[in-house]
PDB file of N, CA and C in Angstrom:
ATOM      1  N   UNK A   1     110.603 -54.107 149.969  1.00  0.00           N
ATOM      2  CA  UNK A   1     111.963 -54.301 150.416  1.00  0.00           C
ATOM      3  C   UNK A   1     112.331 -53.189 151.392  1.00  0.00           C
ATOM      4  N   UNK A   2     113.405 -53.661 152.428  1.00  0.00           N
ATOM      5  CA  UNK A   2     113.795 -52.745 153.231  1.00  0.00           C
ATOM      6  C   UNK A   2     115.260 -52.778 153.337  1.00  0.00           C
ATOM      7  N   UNK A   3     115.703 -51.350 153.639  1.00  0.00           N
ATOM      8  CA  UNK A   3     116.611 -51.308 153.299  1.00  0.00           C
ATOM      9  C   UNK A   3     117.518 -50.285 154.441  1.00  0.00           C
ATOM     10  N   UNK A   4     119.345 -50.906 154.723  1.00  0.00           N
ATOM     11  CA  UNK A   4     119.833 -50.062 155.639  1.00  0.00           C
ATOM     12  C   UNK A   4     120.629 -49.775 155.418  1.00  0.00           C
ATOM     13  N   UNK A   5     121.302 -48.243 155.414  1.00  0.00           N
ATOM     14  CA  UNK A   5     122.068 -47.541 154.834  1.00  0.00           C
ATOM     15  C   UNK A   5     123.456 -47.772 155.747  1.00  0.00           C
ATOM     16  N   UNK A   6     124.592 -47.722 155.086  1.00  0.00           N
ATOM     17  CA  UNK A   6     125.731 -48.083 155.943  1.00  0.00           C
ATOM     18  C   UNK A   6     125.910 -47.020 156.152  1.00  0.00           C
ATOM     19  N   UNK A   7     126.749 -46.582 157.414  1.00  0.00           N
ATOM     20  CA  UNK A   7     127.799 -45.349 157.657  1.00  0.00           C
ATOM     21  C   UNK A   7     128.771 -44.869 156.663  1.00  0.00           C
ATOM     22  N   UNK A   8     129.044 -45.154 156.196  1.00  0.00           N
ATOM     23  CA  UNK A   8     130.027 -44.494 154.646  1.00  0.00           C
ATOM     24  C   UNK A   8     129.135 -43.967 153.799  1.00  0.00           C
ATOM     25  N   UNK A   9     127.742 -43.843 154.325  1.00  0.00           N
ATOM     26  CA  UNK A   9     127.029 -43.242 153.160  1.00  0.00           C
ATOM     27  C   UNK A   9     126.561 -42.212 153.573  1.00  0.00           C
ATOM     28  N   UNK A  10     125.773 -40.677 152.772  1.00  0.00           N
ATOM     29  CA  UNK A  10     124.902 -40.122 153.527  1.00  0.00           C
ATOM     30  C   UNK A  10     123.831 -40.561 154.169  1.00  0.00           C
ATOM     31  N   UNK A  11     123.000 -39.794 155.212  1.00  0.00           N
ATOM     32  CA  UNK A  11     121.770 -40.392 155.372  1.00  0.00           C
ATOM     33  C   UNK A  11     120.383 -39.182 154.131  1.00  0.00           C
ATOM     34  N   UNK A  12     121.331 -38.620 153.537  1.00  0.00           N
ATOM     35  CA  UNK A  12     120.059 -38.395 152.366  1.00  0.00           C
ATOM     36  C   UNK A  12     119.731 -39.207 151.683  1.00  0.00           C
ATOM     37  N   UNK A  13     120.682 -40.692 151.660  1.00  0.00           N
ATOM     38  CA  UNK A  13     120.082 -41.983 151.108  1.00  0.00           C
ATOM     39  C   UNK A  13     118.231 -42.522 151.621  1.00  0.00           C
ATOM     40  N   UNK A  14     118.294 -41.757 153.040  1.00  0.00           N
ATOM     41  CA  UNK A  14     117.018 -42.210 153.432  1.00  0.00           C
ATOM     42  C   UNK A  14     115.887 -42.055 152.383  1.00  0.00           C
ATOM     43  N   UNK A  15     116.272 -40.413 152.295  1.00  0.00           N
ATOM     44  CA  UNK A  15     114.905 -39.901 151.258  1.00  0.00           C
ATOM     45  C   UNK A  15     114.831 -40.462 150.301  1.00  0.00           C
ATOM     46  N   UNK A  16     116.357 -40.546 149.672  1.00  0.00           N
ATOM     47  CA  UNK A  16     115.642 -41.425 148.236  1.00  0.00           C
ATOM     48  C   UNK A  16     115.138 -42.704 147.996  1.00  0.00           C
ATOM     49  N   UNK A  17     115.618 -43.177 148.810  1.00  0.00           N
ATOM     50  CA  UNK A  17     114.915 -44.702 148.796  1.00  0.00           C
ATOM     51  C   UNK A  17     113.166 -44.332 149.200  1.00  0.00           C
ATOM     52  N   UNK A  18     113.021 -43.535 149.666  1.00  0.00           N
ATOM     53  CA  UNK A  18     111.714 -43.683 150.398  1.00  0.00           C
ATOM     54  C   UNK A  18     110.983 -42.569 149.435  1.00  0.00           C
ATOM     55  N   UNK A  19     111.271 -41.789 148.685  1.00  0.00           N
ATOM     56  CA  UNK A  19     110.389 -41.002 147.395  1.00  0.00           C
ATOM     57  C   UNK A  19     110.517 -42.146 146.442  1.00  0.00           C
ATOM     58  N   UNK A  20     111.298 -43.429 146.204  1.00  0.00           N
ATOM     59  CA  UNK A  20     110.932 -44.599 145.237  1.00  0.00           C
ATOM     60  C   UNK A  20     110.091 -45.182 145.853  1.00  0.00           C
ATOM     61  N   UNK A  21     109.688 -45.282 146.725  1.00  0.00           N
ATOM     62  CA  UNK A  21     108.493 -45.976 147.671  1.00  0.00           C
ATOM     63  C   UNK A  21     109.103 -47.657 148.386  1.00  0.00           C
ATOM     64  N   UNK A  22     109.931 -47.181 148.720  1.00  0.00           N
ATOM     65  CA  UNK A  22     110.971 -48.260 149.731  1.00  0.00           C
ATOM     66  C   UNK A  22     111.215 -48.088 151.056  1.00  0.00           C
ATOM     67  N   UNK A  23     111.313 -48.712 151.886  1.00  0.00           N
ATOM     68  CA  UNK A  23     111.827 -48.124 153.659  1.00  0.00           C
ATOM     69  C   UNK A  23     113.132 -48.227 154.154  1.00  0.00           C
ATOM     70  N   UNK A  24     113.276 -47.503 153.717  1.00  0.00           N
ATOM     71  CA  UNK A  24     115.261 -47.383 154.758  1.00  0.00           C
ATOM     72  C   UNK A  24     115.133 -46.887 155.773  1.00  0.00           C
ATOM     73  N   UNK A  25     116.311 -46.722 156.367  1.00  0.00           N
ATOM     74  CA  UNK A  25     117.114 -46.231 157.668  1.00  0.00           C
ATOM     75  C   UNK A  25     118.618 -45.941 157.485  1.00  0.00           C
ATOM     76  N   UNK A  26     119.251 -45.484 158.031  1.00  0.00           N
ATOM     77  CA  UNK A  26     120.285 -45.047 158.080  1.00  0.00           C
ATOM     78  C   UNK A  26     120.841 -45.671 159.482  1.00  0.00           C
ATOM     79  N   UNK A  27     122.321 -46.226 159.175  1.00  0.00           N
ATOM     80  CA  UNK A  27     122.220 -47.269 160.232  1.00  0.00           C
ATOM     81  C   UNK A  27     122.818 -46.333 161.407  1.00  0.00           C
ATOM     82  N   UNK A  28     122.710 -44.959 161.351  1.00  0.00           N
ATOM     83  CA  UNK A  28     123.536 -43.934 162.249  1.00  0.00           C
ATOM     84  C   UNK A  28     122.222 -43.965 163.116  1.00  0.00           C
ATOM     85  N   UNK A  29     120.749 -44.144 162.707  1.00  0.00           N
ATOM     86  CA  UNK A  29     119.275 -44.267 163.884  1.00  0.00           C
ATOM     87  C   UNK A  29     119.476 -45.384 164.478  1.00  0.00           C
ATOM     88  N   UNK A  30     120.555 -46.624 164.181  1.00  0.00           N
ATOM     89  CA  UNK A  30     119.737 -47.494 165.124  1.00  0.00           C
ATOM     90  C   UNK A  30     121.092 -48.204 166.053  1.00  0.00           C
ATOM     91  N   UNK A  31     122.225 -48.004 165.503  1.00  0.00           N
ATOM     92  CA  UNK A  31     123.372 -48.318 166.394  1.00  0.00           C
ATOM     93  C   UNK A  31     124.746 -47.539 166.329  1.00  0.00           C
ATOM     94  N   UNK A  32     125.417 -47.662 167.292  1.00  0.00           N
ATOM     95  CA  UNK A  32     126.649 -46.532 167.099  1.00  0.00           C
ATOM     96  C   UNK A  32     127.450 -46.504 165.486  1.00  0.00           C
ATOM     97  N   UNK A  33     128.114 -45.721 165.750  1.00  0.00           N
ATOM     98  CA  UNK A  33     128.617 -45.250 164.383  1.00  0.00           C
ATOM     99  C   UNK A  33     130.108 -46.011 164.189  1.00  0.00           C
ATOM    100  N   UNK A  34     130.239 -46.823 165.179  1.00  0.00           N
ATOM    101  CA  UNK A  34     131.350 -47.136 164.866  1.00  0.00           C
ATOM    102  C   UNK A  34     131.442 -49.039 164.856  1.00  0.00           C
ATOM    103  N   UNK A  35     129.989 -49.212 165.303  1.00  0.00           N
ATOM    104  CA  UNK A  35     130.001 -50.852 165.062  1.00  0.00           C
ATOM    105  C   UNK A  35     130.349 -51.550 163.782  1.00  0.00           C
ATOM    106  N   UNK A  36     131.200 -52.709 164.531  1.00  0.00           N
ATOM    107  CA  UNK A  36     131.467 -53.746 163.445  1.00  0.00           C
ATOM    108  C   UNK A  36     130.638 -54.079 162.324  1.00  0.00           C
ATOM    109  N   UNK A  37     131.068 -54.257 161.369  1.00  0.00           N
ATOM    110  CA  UNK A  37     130.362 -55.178 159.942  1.00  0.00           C
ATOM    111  C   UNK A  37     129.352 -55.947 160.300  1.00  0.00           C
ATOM    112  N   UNK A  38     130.108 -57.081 160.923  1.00  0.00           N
ATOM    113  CA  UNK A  38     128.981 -57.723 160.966  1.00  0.00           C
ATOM    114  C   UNK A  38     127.883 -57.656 162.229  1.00  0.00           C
ATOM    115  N   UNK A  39     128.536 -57.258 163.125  1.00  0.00           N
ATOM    116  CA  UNK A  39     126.573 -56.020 163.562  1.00  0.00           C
ATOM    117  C   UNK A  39     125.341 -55.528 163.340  1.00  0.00           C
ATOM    118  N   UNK A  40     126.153 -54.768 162.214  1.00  0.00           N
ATOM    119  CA  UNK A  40     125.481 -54.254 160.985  1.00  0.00           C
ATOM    120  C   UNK A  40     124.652 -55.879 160.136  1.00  0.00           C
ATOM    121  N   UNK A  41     125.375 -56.763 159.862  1.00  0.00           N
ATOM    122  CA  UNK A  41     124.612 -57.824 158.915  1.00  0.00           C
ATOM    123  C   UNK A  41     123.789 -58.435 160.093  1.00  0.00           C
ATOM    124  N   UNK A  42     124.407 -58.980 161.231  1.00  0.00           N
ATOM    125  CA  UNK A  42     123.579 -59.587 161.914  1.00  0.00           C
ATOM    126  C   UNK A  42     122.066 -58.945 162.142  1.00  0.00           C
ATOM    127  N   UNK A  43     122.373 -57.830 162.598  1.00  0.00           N
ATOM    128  CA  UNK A  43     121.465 -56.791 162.323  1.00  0.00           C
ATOM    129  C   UNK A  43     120.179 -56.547 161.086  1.00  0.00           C
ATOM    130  N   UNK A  44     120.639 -56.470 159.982  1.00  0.00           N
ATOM    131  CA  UNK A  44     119.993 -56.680 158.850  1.00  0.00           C
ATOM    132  C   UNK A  44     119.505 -58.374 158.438  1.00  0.00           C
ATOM    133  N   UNK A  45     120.200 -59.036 158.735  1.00  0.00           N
ATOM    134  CA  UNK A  45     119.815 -60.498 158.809  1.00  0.00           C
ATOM    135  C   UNK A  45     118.162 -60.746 159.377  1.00  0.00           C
ATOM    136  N   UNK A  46     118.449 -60.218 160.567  1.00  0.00           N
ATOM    137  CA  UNK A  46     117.360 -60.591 161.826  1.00  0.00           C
ATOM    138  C   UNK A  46     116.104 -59.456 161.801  1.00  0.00           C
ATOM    139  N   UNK A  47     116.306 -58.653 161.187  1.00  0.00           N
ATOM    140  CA  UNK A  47     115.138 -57.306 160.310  1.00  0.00           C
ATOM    141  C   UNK A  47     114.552 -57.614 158.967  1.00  0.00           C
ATOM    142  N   UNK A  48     115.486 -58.885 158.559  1.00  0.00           N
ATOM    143  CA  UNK A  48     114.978 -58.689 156.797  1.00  0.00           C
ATOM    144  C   UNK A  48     115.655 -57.284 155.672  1.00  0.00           C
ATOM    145  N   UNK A  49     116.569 -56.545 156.292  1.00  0.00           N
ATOM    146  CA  UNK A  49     116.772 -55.528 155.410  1.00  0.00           C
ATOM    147  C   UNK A  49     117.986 -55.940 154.725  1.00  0.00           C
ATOM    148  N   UNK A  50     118.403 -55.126 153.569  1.00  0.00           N
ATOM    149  CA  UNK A  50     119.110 -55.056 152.232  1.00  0.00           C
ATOM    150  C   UNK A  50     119.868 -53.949 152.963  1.00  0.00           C
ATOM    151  N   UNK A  51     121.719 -54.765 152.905  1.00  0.00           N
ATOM    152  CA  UNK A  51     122.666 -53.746 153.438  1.00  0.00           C
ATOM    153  C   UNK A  51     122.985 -52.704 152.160  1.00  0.00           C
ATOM    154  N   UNK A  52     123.107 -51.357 152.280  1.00  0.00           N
ATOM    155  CA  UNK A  52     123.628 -50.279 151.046  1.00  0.00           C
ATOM    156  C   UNK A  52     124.587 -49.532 151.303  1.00  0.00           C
ATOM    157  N   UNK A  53     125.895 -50.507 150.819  1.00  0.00           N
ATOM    158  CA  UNK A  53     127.226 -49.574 151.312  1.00  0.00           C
ATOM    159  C   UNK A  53     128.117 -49.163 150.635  1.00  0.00           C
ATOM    160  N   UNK A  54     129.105 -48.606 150.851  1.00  0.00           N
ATOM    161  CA  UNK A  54     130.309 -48.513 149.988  1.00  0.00           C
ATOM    162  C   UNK A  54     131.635 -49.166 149.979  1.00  0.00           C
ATOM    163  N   UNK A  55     131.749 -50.213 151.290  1.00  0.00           N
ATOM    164  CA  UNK A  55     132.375 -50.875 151.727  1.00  0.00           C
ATOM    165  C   UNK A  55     132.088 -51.826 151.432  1.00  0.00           C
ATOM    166  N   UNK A  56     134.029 -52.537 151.024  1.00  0.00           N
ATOM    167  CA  UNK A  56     134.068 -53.759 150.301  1.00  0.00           C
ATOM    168  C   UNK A  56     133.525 -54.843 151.512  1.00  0.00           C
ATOM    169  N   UNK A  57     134.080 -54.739 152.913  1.00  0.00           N
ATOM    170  CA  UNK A  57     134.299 -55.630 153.731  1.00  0.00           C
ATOM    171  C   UNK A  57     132.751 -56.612 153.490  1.00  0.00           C
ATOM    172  N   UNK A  58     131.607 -55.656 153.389  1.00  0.00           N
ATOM    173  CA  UNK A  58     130.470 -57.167 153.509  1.00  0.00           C
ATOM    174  C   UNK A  58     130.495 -57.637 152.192  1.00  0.00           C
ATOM    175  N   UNK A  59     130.750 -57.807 151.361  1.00  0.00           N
ATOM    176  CA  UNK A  59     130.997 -58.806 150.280  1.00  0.00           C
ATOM    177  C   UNK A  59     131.903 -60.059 150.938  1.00  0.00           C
ATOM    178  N   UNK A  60     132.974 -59.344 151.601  1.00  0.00           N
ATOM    179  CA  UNK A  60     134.226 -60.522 151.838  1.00  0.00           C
ATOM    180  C   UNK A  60     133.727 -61.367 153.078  1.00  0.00           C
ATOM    181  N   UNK A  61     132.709 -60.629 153.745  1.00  0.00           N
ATOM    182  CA  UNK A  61     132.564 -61.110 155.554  1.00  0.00           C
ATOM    183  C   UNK A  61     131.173 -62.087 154.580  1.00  0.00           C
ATOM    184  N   UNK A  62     130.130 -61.677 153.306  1.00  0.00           N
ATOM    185  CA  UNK A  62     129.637 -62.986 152.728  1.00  0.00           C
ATOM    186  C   UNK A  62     130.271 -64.287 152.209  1.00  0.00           C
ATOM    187  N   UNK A  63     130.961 -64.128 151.460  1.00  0.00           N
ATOM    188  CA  UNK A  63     131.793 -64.727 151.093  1.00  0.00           C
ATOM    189  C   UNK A  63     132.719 -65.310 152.387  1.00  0.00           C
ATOM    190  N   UNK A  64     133.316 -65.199 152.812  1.00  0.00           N
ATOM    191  CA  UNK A  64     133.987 -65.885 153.919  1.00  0.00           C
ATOM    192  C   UNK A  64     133.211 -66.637 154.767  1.00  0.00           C
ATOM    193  N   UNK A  65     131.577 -66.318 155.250  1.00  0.00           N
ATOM    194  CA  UNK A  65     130.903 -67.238 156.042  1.00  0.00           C
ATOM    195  C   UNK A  65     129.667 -68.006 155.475  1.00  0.00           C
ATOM    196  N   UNK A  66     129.994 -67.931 153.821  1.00  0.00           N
ATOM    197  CA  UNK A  66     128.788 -68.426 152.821  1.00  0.00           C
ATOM    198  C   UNK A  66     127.420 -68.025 153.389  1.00  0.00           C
ATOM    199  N   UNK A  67     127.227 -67.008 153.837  1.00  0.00           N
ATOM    200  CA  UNK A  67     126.100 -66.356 154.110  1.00  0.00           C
ATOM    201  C   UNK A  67     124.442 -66.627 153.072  1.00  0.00           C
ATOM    202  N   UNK A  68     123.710 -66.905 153.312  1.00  0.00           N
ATOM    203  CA  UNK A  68     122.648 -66.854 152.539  1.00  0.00           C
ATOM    204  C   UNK A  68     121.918 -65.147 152.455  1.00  0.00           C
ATOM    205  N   UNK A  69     122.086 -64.928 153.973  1.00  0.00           N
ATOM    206  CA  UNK A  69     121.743 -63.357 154.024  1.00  0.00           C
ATOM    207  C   UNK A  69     122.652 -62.678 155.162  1.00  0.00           C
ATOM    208  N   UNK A  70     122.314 -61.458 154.754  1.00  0.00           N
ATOM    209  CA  UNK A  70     121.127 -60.331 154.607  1.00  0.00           C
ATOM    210  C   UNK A  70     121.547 -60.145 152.659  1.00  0.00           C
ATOM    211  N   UNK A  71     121.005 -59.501 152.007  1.00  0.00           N
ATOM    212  CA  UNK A  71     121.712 -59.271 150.701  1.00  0.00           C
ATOM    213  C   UNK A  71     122.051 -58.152 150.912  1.00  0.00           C
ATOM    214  N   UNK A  72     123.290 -57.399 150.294  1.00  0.00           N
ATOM    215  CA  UNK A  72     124.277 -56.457 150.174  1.00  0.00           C
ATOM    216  C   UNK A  72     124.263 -55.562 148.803  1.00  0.00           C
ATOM    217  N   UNK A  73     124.080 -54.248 148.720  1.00  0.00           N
ATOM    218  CA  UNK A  73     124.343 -53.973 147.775  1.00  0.00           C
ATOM    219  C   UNK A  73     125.289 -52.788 147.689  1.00  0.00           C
ATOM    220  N   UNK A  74     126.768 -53.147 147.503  1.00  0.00           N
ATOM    221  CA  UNK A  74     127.916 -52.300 147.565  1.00  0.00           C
ATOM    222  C   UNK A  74     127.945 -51.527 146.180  1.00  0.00           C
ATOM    223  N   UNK A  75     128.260 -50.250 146.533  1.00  0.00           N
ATOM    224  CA  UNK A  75     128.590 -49.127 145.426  1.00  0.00           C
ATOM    225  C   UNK A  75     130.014 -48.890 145.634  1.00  0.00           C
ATOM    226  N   UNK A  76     130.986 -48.923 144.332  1.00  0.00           N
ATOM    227  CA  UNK A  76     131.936 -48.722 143.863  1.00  0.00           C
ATOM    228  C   UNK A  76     132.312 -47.606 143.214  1.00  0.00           C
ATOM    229  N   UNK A  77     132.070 -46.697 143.761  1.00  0.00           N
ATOM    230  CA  UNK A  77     131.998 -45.351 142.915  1.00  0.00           C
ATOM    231  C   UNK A  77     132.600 -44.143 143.595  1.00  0.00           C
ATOM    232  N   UNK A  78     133.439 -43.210 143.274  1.00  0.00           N
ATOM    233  CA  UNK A  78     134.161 -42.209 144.084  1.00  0.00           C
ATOM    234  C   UNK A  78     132.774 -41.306 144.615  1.00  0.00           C
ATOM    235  N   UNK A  79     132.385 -40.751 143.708  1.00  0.00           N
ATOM    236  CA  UNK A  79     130.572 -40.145 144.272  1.00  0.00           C
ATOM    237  C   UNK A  79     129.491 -40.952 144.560  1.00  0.00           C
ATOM    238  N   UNK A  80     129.672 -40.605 146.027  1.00  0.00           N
ATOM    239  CA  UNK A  80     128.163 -41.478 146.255  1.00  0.00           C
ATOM    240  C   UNK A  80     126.801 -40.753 146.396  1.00  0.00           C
ATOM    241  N   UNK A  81     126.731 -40.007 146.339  1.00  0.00           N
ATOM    242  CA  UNK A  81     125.953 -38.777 146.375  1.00  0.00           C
ATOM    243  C   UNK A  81     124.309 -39.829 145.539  1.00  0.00           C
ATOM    244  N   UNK A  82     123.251 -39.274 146.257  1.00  0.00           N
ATOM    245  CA  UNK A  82     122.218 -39.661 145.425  1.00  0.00           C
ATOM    246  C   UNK A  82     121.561 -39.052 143.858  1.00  0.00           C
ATOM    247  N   UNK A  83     122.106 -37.586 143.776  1.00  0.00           N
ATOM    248  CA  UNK A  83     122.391 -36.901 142.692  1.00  0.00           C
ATOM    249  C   UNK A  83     123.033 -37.788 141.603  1.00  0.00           C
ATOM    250  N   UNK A  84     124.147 -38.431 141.984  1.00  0.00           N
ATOM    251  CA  UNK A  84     125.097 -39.066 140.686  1.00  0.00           C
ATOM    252  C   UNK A  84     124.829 -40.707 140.882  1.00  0.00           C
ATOM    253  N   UNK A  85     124.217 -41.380 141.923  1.00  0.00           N
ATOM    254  CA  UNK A  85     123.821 -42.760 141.798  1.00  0.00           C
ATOM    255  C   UNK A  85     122.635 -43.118 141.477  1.00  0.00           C
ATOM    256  N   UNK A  86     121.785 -41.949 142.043  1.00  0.00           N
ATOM    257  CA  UNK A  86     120.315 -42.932 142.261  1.00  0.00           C
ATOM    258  C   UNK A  86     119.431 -43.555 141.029  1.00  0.00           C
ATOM    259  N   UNK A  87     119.799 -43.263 140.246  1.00  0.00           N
ATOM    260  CA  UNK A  87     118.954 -43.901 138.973  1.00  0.00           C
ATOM    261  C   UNK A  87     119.734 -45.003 138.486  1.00  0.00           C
ATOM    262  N   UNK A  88     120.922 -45.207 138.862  1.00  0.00           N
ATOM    263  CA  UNK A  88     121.427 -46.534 138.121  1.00  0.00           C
ATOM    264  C   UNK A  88     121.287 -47.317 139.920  1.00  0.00           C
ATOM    265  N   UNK A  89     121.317 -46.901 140.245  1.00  0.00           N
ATOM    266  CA  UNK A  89     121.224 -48.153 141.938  1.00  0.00           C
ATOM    267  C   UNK A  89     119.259 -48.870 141.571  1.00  0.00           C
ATOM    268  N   UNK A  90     118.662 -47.651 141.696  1.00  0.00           N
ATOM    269  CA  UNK A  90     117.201 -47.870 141.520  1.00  0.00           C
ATOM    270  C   UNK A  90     116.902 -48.954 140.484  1.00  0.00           C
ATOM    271  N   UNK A  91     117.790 -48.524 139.106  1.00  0.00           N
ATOM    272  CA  UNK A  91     117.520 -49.662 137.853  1.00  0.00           C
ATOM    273  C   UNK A  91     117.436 -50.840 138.258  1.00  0.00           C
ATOM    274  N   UNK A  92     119.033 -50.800 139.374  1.00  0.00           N
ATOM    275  CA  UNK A  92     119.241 -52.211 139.495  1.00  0.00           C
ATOM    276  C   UNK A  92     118.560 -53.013 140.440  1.00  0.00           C
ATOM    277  N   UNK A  93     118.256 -52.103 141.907  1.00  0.00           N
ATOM    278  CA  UNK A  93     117.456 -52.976 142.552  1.00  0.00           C
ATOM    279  C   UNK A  93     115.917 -53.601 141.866  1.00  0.00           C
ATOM    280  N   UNK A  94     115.155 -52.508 140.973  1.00  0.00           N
ATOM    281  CA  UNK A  94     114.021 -53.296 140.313  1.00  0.00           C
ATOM    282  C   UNK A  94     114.943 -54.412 139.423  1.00  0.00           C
ATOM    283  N   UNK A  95     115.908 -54.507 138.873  1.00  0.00           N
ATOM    284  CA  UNK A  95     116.024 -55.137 137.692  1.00  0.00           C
ATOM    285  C   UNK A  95     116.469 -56.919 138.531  1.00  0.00           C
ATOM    286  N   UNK A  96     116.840 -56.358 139.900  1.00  0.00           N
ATOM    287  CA  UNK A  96     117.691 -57.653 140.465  1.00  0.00           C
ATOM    288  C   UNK A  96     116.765 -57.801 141.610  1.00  0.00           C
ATOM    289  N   UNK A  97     115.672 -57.314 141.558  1.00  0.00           N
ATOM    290  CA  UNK A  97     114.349 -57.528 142.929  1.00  0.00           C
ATOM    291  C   UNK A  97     114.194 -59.203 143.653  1.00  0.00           C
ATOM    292  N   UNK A  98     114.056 -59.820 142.529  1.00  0.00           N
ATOM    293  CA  UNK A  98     113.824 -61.113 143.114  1.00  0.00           C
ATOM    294  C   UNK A  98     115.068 -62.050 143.528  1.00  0.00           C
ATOM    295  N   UNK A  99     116.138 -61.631 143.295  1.00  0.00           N
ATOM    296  CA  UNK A  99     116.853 -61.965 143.913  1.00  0.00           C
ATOM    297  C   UNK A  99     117.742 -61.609 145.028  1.00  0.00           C
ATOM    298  N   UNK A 100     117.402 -60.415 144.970  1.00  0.00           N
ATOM    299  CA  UNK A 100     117.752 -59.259 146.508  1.00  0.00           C
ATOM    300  C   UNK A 100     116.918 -59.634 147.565  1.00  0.00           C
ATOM    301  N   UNK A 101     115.527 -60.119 146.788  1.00  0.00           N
ATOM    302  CA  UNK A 101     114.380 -60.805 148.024  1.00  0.00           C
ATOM    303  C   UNK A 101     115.123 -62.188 148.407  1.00  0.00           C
ATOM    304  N   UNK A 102     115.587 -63.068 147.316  1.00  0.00           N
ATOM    305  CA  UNK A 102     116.005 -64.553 148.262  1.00  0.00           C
ATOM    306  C   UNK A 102     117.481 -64.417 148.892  1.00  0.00           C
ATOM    307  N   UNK A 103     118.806 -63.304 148.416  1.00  0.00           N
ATOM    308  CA  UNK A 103     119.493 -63.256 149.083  1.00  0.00           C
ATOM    309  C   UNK A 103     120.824 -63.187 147.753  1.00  0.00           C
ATOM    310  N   UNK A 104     121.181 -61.702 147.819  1.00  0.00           N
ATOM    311  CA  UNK A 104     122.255 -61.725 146.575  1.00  0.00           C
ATOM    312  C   UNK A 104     123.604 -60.501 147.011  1.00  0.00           C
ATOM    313  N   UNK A 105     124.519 -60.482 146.501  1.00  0.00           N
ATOM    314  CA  UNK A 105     124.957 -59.621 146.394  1.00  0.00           C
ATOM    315  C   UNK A 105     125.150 -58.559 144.944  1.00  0.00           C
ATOM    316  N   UNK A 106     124.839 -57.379 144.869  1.00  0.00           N
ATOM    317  CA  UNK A 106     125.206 -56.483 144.091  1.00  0.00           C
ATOM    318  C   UNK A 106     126.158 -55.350 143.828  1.00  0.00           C
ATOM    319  N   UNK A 107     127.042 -55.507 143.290  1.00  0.00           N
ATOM    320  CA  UNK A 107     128.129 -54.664 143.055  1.00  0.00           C
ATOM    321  C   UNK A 107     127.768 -53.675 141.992  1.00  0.00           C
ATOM    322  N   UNK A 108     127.760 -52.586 141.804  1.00  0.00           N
ATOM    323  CA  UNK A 108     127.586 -51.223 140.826  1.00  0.00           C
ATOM    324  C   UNK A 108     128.450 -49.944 140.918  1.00  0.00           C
ATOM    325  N   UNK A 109     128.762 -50.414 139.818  1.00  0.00           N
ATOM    326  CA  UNK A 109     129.341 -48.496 139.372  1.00  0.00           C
ATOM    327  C   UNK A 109     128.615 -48.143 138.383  1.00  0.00           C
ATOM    328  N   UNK A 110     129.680 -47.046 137.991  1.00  0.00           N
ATOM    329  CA  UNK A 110     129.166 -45.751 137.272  1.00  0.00           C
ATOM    330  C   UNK A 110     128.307 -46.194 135.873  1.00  0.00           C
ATOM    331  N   UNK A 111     128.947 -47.692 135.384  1.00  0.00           N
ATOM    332  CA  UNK A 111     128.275 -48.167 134.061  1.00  0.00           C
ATOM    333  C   UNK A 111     126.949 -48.943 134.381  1.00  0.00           C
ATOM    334  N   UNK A 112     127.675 -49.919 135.615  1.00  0.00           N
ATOM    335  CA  UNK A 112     126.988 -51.238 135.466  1.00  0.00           C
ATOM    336  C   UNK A 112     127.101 -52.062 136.800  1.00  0.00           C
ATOM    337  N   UNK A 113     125.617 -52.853 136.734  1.00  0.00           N
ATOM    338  CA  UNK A 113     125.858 -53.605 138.216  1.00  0.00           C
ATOM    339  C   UNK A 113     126.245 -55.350 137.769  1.00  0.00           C
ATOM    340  N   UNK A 114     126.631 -56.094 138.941  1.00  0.00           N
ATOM    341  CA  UNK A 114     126.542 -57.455 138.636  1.00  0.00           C
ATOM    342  C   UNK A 114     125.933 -58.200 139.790  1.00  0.00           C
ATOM    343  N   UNK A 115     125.276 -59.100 139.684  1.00  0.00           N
ATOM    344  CA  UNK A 115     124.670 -59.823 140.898  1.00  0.00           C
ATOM    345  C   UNK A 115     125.229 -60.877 140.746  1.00  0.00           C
ATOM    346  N   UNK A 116     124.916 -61.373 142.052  1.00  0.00           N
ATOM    347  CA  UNK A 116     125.811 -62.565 142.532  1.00  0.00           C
ATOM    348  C   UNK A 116     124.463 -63.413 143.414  1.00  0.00           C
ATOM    349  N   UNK A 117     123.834 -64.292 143.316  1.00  0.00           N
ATOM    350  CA  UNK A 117     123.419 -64.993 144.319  1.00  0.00           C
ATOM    351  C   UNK A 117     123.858 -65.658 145.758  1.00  0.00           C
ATOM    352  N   UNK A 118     123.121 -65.766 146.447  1.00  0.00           N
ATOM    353  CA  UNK A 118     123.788 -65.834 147.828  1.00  0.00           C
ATOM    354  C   UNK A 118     123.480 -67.490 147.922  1.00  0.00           C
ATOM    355  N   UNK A 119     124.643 -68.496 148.555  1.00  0.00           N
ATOM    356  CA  UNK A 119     125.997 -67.911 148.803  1.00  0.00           C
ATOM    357  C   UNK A 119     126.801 -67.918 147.868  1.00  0.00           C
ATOM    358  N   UNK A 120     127.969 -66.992 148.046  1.00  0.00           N
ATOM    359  CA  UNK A 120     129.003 -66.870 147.089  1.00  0.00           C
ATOM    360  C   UNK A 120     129.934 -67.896 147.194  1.00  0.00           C
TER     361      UNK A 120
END
């Protein structure tokens, strides 16, 4: 799986995804910092990558255009820090793998994630 880090996040997200043995980016390497949402998805759509943000908007911009992809996985959490997420994000992407591969959304906080299959 590949994976692209939104702008609301650090880009020390890179490393951790990639010491779990995953490929990210940080979407600050590949287009301005201030592009639209869906840029960003079209973007990830047409790469195959898994959006990782903190922003509600791509849940609603799925949901609003019944999207099949890119899959999304929004964090709900005041710390986003990889220190205080990365082991419950990690759980969940192995735990929700095969459906992050055909196209889902995932919502997680501090307890717990929920998936959603795509489309919503």
């Amino acid at each position: 799986m590949k994976f692209v880090i939104d702008m609301n996040l650090p880009p020390v997200w890179v490393d951790a995804f990639q010491e779990n043995g995953w490929e990210a980016v940080h979407w600050s390497s590949i287009g301005a910092a201030n592009a639209p949402d869906e840029e960003i998805m079209a973007w990830a759509k047409r790469t195959k990558h898994i959006v990782f943000t903190h922003d509600l908007d791509f849940g609603a911009i799925l949901a609003a255009t019944k999207a099949q992809a890119p899959s999304v996985i929004q964090v709900r959490t005041q710390d986003v820090t990889p220190q205080k997420l990365k082991a419950l994000l990690f759980a969940a992407i192995r735990q929700h793998q095969s459906i992050l591969e055909a196209g889902a959304l995932i919502v997680l906080d501090e307890r717990k994630s929920r998936a959603r299959v795509l489309p919503l």
